[in-house]
N, C-alpha and C. Protein backbone atom coordinates (compact mmCIF):
# COMPACT_ATOMS: atom_id res chain seq x y z
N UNK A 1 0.85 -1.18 0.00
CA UNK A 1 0.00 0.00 0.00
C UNK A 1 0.89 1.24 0.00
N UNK A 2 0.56 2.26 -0.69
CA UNK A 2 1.06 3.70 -0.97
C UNK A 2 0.82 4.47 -0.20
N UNK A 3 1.29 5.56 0.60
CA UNK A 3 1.06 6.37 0.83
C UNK A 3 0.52 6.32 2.21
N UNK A 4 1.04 5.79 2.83
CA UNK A 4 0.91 5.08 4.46
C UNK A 4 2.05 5.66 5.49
N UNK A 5 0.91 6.23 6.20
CA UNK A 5 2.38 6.94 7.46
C UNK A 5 1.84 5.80 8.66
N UNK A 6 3.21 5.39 9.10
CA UNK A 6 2.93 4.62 10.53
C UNK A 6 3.30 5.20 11.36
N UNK A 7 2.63 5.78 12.71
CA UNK A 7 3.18 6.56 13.64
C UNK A 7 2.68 6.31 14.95
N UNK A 8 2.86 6.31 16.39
CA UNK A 8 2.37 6.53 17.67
C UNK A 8 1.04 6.76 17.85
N UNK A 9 0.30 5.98 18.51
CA UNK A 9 -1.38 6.37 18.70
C UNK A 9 -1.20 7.19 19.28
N UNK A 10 -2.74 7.96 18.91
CA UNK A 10 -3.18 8.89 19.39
C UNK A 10 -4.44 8.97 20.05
N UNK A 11 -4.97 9.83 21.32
CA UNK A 11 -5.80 9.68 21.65
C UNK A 11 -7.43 10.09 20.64
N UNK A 12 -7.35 10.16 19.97
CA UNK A 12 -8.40 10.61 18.72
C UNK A 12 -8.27 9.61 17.88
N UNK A 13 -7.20 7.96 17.64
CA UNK A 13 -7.03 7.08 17.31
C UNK A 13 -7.78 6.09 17.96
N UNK A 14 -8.11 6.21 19.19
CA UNK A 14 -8.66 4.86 20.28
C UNK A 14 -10.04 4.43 19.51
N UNK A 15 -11.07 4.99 18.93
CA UNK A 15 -12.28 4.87 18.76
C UNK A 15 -12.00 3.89 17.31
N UNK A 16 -11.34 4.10 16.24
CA UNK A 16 -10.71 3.25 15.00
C UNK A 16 -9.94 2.19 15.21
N UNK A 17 -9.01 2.33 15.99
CA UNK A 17 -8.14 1.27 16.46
C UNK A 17 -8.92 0.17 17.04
N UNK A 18 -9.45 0.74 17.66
CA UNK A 18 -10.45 -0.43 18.75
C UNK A 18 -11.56 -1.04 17.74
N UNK A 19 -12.00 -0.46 16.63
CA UNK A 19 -12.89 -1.24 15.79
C UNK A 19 -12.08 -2.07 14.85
N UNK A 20 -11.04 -1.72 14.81
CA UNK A 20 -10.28 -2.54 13.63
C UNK A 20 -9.70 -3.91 14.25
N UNK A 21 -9.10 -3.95 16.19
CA UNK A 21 -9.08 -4.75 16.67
C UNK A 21 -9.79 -6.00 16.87
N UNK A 22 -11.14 -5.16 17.49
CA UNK A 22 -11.92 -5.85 17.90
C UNK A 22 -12.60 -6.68 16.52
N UNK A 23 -12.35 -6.30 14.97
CA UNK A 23 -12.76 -6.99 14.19
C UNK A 23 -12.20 -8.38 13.98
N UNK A 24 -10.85 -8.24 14.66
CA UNK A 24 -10.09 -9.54 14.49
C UNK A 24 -10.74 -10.35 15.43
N UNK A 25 -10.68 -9.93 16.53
CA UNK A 25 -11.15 -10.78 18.14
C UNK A 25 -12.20 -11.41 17.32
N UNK A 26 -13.14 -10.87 16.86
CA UNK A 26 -14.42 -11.41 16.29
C UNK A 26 -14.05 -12.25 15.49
N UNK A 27 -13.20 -12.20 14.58
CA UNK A 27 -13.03 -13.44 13.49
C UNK A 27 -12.43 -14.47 14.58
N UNK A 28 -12.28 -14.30 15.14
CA UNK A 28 -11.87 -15.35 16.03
C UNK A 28 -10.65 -16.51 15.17
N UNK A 29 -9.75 -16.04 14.82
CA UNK A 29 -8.31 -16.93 14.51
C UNK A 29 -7.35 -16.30 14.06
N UNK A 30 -7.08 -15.41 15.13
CA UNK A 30 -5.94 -14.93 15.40
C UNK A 30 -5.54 -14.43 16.77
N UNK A 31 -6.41 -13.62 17.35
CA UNK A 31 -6.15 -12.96 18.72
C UNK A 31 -6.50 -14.22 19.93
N UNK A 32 -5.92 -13.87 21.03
CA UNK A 32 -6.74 -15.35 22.18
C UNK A 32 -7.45 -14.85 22.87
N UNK A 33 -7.83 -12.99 22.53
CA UNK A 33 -8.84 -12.92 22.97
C UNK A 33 -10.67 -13.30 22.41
N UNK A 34 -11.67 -13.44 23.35
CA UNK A 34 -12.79 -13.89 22.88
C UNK A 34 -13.80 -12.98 22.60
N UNK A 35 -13.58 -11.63 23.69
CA UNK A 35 -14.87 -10.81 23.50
C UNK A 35 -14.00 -9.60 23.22
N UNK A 36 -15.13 -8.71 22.11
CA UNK A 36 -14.61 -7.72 22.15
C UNK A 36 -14.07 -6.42 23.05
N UNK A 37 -12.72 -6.09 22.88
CA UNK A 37 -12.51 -4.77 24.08
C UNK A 37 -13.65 -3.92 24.47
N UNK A 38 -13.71 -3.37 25.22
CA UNK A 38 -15.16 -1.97 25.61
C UNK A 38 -13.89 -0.91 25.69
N UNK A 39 -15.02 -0.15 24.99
CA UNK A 39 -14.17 1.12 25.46
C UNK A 39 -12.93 1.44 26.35
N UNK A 40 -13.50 1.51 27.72
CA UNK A 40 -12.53 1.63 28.57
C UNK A 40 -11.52 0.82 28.74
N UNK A 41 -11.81 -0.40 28.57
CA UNK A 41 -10.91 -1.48 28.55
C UNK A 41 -9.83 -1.23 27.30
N UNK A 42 -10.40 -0.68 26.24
CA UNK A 42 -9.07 -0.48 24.94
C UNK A 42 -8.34 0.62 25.13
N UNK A 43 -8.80 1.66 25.78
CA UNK A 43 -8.15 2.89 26.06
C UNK A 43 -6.53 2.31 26.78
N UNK A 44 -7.05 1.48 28.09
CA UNK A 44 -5.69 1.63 29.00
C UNK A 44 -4.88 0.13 27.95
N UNK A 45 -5.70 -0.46 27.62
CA UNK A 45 -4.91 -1.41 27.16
C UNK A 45 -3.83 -1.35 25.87
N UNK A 46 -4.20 -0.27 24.93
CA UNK A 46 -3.18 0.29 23.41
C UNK A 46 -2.38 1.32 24.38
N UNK A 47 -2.89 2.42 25.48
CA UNK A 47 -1.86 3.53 25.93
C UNK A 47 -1.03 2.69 26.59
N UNK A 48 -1.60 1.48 27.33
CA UNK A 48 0.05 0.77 28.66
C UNK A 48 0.74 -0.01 28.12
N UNK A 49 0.73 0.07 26.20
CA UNK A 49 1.58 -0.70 25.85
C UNK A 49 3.30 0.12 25.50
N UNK A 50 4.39 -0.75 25.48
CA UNK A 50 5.68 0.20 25.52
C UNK A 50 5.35 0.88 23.91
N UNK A 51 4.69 0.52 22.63
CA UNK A 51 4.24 1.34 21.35
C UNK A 51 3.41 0.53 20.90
N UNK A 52 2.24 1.99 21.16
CA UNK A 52 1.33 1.20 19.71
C UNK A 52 1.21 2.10 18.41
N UNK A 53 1.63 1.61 17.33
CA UNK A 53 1.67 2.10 16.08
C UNK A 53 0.10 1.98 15.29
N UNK A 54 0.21 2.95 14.60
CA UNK A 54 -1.27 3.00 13.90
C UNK A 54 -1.27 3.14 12.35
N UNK A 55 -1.39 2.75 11.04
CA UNK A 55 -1.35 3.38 10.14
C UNK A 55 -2.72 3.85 9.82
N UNK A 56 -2.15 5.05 8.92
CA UNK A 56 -2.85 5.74 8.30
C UNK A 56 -2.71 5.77 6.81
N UNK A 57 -3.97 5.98 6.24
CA UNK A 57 -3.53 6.59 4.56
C UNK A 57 -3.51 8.08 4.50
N UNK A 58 -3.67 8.49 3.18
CA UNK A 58 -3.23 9.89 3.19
C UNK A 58 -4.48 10.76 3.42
N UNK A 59 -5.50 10.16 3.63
CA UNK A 59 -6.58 10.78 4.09
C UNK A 59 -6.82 11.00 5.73
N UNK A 60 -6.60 10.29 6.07
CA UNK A 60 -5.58 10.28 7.60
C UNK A 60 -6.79 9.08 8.26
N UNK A 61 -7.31 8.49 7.47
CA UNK A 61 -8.08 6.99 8.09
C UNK A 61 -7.21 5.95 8.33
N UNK A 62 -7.90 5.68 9.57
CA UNK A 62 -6.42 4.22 10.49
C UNK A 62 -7.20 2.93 9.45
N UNK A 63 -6.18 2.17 9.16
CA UNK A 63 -5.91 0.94 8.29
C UNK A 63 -5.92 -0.31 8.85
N UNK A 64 -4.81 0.22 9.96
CA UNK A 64 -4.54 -0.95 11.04
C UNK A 64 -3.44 -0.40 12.33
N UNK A 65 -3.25 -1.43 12.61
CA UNK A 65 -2.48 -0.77 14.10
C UNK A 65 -1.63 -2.49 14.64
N UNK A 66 -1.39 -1.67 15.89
CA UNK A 66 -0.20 -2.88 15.92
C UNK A 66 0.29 -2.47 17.57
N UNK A 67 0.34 -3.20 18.40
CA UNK A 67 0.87 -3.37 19.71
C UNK A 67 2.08 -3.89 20.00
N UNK A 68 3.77 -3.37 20.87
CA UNK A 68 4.44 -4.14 21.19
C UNK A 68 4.56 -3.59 22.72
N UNK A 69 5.28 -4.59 22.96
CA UNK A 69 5.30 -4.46 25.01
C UNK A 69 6.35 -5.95 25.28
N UNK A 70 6.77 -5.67 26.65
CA UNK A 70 7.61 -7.08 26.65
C UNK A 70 6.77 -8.17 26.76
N UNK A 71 7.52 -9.13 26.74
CA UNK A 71 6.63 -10.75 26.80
C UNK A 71 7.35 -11.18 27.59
N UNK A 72 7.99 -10.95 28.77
CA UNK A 72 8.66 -11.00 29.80
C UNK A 72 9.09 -10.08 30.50
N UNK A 73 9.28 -10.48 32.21
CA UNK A 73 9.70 -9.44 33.18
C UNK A 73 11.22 -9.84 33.47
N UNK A 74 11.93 -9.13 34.38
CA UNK A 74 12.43 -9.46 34.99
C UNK A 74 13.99 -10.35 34.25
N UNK A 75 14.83 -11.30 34.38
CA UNK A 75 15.51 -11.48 33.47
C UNK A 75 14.92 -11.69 31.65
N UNK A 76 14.12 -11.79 31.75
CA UNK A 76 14.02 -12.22 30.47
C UNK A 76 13.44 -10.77 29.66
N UNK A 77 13.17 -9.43 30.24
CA UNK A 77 12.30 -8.27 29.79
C UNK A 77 13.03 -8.15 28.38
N UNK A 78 14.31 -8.52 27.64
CA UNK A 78 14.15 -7.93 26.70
C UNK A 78 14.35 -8.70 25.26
N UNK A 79 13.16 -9.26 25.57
CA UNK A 79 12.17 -10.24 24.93
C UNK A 79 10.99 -9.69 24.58
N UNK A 80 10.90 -8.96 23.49
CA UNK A 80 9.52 -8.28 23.05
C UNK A 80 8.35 -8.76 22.61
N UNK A 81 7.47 -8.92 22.80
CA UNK A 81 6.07 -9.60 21.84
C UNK A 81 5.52 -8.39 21.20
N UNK A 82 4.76 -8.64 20.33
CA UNK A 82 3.85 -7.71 19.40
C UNK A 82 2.63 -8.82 18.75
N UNK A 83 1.41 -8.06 18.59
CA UNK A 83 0.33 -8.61 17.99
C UNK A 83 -0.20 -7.26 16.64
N UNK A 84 -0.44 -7.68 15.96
CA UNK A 84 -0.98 -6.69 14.53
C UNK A 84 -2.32 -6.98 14.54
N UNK A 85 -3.50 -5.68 13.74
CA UNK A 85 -4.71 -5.88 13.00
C UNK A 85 -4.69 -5.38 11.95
N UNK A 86 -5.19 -5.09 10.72
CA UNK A 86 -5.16 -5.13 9.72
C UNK A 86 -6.95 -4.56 9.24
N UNK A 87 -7.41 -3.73 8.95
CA UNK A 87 -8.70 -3.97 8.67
C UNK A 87 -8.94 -4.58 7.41
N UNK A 88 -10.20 -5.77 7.51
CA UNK A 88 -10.18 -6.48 6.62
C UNK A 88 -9.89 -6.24 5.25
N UNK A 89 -10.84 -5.33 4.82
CA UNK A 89 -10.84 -5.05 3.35
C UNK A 89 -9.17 -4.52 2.81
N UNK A 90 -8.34 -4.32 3.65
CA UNK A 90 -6.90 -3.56 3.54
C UNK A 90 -6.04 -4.95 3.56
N UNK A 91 -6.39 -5.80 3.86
CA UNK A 91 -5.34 -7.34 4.15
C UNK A 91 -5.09 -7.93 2.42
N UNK A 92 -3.95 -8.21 2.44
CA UNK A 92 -3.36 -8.99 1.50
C UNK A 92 -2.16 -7.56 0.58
N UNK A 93 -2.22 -6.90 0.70
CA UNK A 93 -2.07 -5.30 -0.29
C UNK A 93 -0.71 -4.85 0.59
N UNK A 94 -0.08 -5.64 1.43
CA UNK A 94 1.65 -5.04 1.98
C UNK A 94 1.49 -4.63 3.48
N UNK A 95 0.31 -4.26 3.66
CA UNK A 95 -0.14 -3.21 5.02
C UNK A 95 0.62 -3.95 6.43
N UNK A 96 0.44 -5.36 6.19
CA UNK A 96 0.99 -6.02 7.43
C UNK A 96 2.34 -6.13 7.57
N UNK A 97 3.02 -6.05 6.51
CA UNK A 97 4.10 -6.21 6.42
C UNK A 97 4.83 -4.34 6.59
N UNK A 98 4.35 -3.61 6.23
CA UNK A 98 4.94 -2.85 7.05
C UNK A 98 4.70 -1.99 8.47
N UNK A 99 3.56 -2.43 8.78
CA UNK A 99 3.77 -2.80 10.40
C UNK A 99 4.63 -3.40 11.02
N UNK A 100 4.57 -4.81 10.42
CA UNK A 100 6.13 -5.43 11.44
C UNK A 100 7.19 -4.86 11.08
N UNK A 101 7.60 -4.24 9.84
CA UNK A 101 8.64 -3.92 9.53
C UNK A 101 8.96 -2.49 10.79
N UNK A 102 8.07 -1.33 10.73
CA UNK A 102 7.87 -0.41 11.62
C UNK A 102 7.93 -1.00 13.21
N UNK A 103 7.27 -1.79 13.21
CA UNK A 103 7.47 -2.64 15.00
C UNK A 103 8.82 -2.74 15.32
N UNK A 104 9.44 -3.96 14.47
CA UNK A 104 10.84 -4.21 14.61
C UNK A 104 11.70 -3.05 14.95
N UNK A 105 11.53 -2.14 13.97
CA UNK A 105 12.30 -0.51 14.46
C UNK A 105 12.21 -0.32 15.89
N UNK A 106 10.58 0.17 15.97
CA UNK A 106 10.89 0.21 17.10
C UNK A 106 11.04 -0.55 18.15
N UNK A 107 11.42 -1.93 18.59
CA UNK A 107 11.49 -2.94 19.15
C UNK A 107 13.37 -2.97 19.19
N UNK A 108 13.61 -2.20 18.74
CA UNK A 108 15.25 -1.78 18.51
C UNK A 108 15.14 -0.66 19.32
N UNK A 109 14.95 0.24 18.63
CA UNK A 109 14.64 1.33 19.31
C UNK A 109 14.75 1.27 20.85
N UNK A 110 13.63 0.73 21.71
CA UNK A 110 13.52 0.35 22.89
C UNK A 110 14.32 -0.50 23.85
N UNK A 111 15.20 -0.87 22.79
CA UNK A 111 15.71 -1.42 23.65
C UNK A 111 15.99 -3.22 23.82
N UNK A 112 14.88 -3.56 23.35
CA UNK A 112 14.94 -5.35 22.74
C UNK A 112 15.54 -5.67 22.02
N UNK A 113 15.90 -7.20 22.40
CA UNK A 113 16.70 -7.45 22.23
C UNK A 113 16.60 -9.15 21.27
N UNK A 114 15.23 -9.70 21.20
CA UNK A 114 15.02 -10.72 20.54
C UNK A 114 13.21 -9.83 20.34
N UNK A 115 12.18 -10.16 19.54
CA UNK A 115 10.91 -10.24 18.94
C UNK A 115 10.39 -11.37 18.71
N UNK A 116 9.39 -12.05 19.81
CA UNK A 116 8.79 -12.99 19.46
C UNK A 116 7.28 -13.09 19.36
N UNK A 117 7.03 -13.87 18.88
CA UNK A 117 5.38 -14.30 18.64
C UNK A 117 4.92 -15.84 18.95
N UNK A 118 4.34 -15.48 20.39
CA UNK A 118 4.43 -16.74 21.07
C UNK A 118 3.50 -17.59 20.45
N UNK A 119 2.47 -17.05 19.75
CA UNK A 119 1.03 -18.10 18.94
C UNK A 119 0.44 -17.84 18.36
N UNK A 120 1.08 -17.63 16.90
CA UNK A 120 0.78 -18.05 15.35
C UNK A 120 0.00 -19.01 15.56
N UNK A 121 -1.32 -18.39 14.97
CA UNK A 121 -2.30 -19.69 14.36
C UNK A 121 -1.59 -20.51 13.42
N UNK A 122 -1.58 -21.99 13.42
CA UNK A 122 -0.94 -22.65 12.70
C UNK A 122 -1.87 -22.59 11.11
N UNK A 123 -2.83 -22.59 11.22
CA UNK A 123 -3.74 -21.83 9.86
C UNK A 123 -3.67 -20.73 9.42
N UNK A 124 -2.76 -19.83 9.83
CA UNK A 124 -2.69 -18.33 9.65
C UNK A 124 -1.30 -18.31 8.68
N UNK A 125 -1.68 -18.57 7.62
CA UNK A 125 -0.50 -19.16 6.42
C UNK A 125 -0.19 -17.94 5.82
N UNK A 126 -0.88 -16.86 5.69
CA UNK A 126 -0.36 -15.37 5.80
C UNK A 126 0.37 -14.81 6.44
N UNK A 127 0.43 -14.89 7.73
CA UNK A 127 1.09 -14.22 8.65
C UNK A 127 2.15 -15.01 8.64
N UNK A 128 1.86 -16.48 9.14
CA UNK A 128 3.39 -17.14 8.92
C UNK A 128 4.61 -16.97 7.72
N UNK A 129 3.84 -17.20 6.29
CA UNK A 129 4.59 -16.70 5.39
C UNK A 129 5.16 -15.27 5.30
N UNK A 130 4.68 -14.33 5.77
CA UNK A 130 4.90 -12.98 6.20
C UNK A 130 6.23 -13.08 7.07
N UNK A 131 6.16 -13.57 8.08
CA UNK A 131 6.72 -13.72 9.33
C UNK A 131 8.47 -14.82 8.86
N UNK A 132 7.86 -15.38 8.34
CA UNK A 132 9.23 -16.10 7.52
C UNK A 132 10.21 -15.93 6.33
N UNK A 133 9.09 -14.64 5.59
CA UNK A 133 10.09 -14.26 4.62
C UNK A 133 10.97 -12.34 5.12
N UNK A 134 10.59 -12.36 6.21
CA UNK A 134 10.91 -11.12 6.96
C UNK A 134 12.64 -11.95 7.80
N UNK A 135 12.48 -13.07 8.13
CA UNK A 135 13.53 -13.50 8.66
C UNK A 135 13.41 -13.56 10.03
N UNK A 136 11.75 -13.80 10.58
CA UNK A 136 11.74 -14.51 11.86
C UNK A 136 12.10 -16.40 11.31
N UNK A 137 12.22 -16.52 12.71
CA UNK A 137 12.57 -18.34 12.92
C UNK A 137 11.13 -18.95 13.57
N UNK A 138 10.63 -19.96 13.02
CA UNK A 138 9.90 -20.83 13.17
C UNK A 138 10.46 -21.40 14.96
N UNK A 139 9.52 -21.86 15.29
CA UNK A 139 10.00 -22.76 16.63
C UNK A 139 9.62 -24.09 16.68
N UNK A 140 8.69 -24.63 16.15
CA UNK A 140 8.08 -26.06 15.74
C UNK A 140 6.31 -25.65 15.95
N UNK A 141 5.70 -26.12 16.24
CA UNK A 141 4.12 -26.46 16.28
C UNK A 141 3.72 -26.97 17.77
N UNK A 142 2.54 -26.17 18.32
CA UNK A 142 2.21 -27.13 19.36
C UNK A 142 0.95 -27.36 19.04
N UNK A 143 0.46 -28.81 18.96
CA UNK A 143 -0.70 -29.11 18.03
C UNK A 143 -1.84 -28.56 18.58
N UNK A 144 -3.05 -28.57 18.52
CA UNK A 144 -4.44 -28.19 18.78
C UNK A 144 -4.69 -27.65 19.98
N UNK A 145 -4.28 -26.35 20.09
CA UNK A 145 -4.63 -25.71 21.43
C UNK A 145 -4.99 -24.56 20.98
N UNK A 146 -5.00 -23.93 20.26
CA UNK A 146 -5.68 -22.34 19.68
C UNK A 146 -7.36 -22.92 19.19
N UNK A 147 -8.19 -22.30 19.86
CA UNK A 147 -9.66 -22.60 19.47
C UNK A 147 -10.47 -21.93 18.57
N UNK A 148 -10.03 -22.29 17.92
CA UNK A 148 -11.07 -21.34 16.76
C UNK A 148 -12.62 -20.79 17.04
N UNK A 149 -12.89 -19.96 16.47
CA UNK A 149 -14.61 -19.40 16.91
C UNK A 149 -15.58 -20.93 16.46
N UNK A 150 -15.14 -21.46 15.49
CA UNK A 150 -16.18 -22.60 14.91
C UNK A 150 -16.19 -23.73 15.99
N UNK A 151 -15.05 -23.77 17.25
CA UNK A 151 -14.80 -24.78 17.82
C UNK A 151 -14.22 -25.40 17.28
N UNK A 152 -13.33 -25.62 16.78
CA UNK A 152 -12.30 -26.54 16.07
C UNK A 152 -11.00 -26.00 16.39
N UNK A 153 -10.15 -27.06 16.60
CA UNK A 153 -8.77 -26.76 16.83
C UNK A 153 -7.74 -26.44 15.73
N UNK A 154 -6.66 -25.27 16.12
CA UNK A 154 -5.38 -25.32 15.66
C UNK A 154 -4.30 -25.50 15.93
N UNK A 155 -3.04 -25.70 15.60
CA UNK A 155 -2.20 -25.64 16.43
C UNK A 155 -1.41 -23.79 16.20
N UNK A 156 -0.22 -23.30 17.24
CA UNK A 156 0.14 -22.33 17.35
C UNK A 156 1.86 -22.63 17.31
N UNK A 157 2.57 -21.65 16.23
CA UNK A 157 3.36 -21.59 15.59
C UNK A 157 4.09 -20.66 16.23
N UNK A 158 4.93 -20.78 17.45
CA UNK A 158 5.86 -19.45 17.65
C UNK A 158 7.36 -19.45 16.97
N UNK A 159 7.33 -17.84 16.48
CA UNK A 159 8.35 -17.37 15.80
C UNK A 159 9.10 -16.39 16.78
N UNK A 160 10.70 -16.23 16.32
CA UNK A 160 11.19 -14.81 16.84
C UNK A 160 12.14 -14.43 15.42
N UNK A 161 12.54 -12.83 16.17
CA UNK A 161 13.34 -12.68 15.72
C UNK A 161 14.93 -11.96 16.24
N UNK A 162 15.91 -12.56 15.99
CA UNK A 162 17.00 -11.46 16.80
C UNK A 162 17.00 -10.42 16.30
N UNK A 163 17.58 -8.98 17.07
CA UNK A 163 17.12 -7.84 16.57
C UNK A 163 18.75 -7.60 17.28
């Protein structure tokens, strides 16, 4: 996609962000969350992250957005996780891919020191292929524990990357 600025949410971002999220939660095979954020609940949850990135097009409408924060305390803090959304009709067209590309920055930036993604839908053959031709590492498969909305199982695919 052309003409895409990725930058720091904003509080005039929370109301888009949170619909574009919560569209994923709803498709239910990708996020492990089940119900959609509320309001208040998305506010503290995109601001207490260490960055959440938002794109925009040149009309200044959010596209998608993207969360990173550690995935560990304490010895292990600099170990970053990140999760992406994408709004639907915008998926397949580059958009995700330069989110992570923008994450990674800043996931440097901050200070981290590996980027991982603890659970890749093992059906999520987009993101994985995404995620593998960027030059994260595969970790193996842990079979049928991600639940899909239909009730059916997947397994979850964690990747990292050194940074």
């Amino acid at each position: 996609m052309e003409h895409i600025v990725i930058r720091r949410l904003e509080a005039d971002d929370l109301p888009a962000v949170t619909a574009i999220w919560n569209e994923v939660i709803e498709e239910g095979c990708a996020f492990a969350e089940e119900s959609p954020l509320a309001w208040r609940e998305a506010a503290a949850y995109f601001t207490g992250q260490t960055y959440t990135g938002v794109a925009e097009d040149w009309r200044g409408k959010i596209l998608g957005a993207y969360i990173l924060h550690p995935n560990f305390s304490g010895r292990l803090s600099l170990v970053a996780n990140a999760s992406y959304a994408v709004k639907k009709e915008c998926r397949g067209k580059g958009l995700g891919e330069q989110l992570v590309l923008h994450c990674v920055e800043q996931a440097r930036l901050a200070g981290f020191r590996v980027l991982e993604f603890n659970a890749v839908a093992e059906n999520n053959l987009s993101a994985r292929r995404l995620y593998e031709r960027l030059g994260f590492r595969p970790l193996g498969t842990i079979p049928a524990v991600f639940r899909l909305k239909s009730g059916d199982y997947t397994g979850i695919c964690p990747y990292y990357l050194e940074l």
